[in-house]
Protein backbone atom coordinates (compact mmCIF):
# COMPACT_ATOMS: atom_id res chain seq x y z
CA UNK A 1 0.00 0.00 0.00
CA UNK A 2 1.59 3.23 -1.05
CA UNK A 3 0.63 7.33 -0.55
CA UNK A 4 1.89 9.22 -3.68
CA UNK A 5 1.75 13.11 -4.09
CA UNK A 6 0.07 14.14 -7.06
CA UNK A 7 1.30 17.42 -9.42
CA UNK A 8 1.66 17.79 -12.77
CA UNK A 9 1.32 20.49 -15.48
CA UNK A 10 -0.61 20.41 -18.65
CA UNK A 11 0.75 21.67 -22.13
CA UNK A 12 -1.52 22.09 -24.48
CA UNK A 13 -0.91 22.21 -28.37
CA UNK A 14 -3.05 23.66 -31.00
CA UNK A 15 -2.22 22.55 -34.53
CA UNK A 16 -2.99 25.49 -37.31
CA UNK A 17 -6.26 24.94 -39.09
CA UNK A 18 -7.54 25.46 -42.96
CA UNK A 19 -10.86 27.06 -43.83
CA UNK A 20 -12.00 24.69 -46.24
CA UNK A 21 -15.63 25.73 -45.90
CA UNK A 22 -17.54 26.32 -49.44
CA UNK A 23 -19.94 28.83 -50.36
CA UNK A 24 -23.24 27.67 -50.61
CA UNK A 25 -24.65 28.18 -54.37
CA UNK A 26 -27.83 25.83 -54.28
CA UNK A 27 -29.82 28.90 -52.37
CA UNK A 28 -30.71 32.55 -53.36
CA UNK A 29 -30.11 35.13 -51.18
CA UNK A 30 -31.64 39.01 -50.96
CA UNK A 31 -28.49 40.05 -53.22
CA UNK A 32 -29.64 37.47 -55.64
CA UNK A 33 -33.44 38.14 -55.38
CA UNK A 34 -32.49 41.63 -56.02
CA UNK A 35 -30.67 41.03 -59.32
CA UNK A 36 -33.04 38.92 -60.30
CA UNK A 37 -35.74 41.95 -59.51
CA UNK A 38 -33.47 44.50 -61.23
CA UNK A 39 -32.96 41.96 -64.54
CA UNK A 40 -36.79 41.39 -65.02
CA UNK A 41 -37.51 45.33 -64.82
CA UNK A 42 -35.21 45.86 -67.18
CA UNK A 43 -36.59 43.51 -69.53
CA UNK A 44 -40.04 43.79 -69.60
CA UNK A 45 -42.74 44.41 -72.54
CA UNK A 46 -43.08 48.24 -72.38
CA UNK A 47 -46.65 47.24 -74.03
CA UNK A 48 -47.55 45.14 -71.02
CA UNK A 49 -45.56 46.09 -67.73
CA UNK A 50 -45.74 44.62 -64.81
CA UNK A 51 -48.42 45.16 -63.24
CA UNK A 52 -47.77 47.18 -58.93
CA UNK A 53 -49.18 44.35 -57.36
CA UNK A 54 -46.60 41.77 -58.55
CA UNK A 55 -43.92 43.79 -58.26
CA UNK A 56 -45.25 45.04 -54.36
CA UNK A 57 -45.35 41.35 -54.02
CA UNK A 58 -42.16 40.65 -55.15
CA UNK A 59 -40.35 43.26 -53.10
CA UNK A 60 -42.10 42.04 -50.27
CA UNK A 61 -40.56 38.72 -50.61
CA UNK A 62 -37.43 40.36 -50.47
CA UNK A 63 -37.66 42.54 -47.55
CA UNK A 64 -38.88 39.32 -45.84
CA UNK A 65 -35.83 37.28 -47.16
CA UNK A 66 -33.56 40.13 -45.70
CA UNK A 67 -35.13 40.33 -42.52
CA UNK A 68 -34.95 36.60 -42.10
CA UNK A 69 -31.51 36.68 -42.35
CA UNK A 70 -30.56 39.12 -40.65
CA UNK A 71 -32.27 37.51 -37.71
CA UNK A 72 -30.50 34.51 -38.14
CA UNK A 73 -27.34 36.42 -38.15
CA UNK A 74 -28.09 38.09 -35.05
CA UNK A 75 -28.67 34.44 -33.40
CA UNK A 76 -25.67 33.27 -34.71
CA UNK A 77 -24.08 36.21 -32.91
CA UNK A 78 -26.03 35.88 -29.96
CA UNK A 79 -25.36 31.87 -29.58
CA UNK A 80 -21.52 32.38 -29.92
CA UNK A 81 -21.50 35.41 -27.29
CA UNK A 82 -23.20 32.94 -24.78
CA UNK A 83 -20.84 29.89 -25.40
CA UNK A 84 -18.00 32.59 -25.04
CA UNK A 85 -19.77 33.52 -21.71
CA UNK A 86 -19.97 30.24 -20.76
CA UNK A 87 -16.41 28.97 -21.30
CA UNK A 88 -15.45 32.63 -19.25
CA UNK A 89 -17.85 31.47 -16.06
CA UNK A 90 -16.60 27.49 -16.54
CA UNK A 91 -12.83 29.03 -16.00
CA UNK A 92 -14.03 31.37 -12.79
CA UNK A 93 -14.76 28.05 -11.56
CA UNK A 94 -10.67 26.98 -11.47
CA UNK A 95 -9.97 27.04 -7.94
CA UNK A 96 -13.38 25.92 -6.48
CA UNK A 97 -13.98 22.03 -5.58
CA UNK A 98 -15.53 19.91 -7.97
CA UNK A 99 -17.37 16.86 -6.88
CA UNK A 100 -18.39 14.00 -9.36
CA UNK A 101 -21.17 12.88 -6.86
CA UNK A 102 -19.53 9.28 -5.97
CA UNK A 103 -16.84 7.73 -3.93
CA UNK A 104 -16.83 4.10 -5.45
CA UNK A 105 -13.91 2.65 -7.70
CA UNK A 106 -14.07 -0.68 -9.20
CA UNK A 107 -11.85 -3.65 -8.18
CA UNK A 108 -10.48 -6.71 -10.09
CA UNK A 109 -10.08 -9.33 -7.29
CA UNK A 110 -6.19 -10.22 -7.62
CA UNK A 111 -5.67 -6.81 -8.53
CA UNK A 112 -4.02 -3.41 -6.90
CA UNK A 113 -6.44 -0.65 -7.24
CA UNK A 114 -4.91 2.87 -7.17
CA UNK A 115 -6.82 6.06 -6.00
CA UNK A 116 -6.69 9.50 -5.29
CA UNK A 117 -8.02 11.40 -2.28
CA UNK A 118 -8.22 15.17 -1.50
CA UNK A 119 -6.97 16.55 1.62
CA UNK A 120 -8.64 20.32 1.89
CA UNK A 121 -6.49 20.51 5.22
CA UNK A 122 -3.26 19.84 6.26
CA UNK A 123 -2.82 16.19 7.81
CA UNK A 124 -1.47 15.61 11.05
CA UNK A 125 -2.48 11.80 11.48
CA UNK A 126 -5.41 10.07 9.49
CA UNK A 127 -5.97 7.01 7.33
CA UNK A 128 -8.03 6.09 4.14
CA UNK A 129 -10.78 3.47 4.42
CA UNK A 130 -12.20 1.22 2.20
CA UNK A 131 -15.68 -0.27 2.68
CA UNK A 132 -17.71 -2.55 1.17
CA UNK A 133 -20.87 -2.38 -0.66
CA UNK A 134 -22.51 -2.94 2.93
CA UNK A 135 -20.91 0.17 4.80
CA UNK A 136 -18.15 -1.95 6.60
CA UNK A 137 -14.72 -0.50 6.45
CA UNK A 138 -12.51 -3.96 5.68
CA UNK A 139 -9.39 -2.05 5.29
CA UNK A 140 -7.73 1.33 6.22
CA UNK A 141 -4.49 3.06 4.61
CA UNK A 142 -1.94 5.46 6.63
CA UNK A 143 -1.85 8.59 5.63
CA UNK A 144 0.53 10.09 7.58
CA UNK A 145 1.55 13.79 8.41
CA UNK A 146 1.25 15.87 4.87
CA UNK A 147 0.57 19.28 4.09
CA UNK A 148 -3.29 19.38 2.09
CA UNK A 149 -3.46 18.12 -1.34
CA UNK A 150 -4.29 15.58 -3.40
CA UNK A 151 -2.62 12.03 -3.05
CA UNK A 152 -2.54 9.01 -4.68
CA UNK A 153 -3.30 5.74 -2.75
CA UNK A 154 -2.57 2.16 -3.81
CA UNK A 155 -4.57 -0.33 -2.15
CA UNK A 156 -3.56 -4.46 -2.82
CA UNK A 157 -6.93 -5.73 -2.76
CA UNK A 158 -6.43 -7.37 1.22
CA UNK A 159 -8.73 -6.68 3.93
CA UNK A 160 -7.77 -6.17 7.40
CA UNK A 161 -7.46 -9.89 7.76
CA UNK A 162 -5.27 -10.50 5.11
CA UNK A 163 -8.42 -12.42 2.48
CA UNK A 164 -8.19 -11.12 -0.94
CA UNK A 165 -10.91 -9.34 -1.34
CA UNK A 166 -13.50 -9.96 -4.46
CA UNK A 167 -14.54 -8.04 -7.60
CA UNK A 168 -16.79 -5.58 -7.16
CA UNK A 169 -17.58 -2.05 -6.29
CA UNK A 170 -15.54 -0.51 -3.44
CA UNK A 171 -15.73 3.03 -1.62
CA UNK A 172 -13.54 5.18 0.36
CA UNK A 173 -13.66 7.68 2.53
CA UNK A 174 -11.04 9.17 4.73
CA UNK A 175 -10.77 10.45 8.57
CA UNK A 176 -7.83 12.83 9.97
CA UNK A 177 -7.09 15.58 11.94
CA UNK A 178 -5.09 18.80 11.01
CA UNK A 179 -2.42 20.18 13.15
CA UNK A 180 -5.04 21.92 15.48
CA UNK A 181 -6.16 18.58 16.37
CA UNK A 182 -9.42 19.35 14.65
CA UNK A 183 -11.23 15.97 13.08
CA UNK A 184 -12.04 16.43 9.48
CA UNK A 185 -13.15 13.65 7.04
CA UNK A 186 -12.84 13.59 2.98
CA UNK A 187 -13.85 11.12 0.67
CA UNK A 188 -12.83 10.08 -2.82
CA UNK A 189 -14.34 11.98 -6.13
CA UNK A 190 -14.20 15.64 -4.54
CA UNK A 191 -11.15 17.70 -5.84
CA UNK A 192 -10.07 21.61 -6.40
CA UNK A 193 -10.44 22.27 -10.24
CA UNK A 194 -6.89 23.05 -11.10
CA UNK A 195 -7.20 24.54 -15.08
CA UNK A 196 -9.80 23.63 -18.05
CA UNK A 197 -9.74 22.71 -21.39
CA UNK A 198 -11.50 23.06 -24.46
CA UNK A 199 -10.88 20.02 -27.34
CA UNK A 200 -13.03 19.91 -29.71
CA UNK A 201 -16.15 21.48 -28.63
CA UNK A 202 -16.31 19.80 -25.01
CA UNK A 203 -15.19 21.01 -22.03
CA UNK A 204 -12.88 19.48 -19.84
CA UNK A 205 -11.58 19.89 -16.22
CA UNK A 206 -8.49 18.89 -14.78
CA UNK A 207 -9.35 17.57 -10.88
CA UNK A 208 -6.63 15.20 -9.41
CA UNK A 209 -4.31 14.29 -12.15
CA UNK A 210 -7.32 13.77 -14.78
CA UNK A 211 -8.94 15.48 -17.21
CA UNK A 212 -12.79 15.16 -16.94
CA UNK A 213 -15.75 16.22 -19.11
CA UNK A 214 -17.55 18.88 -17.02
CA UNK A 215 -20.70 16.56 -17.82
CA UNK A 216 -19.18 14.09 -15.12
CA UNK A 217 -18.85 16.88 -12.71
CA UNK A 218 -21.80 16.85 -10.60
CA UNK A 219 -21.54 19.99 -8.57
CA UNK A 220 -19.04 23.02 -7.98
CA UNK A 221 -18.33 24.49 -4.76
């Protein structure tokens, strides 16, 4: 069983991109309509012209087609101001804690299962515990005297009585005190959001040593 300090930094890389996008030719648009308008003045009968109705009509049409659009130009505008909003108030969040609403980690029987716990304190004695699917803590881990942070625990897969223990779903939680001799407790899945990422159009958080999608993250505080 082993406690491991975790810290790393994140690099990120952003390769240059091509606009390949193509103008769309399959639909008419008010500059069109209004060429079109223009070329069909021009060259009709003077003997019959067109009558004001039609051409009331027709300039209708286009003051509805330019009004259209520039609405859904404005929504385009106003859709990419809120994601930038967005991203800005998902970054305000680096600092807070982040808590992906469970404590359980799966375990291979045979197997060591690694872990990592958040300290919000400093630790002045304390130990991890795992429990089993019934509440009963079957082993507990050392933590010994560290400054706050997050660690990373190994566990071997033994209870307290040395039996291997089987596959299945596992929790842990952890007790200490800080140098006050105050008790505190923590548990597994709550950790500080250190930085966030954007990769292709989802948004990630880094809590522990992972990268997350926010959708996992259950609540900030």
């Amino acid at each position: 069983m082993a406690i491991t300090s975790v810290g790393e930094n994140a690099a990120l890389y952003a390769e240059p991109v091509t606009d390949t996008s193509v103008e769309d030719k399959t639909a008419l648009g008010k500059d069109d309509f209004m060429t079109l308008l223009l070329v069909e003045l021009q060259h009709q009968d003077p003997t019959e012209p067109m009558d004001s109705a039609t051409i009331l009509t027709q300039t209708s049409q286009l003051a509805g087609l330019e009004a259209s659009e520039n609405t859904n130009k404005a929504l385009e505008e106003l859709a990419a101001s809120l994601a930038s909003s967005n991203q800005f108030s998902i970054i305000a969040a680096i600092g807070k804690t982040a808590d992906l609403g469970s404590n359980a980690i799966i375990h291979d029987e045979g197997s060591t299962s690694s872990f990592e716990v958040y300290f919000p304190s400093d630790v002045q004695q304390g130990s991890v515990e795992v429990l089993n699917s019934s509440g009963e803590i079957i082993q507990t881990i050392d933590v010994g005297t560290n400054p706050s942070g997050v660690y990373q625990f190994d566990w071997d897969g033994s209870d307290s009585s040395g039996n291997i223990a089987e596959s299945g779903l596992y929790y842990i939680t952890a007790s200490y005190t800080d140098p006050d001799g105050k008790a505190l407790d923590t548990r597994l899945g709550a950790y500080p959001i250190e930085s966030v990422r954007f990769d292709g159009g989802e948004t990630l958080v880094k809590v522990g040593s992972n990268y997350v999608p926010l959708t996992q993250v259950k609540e900030v505080y």
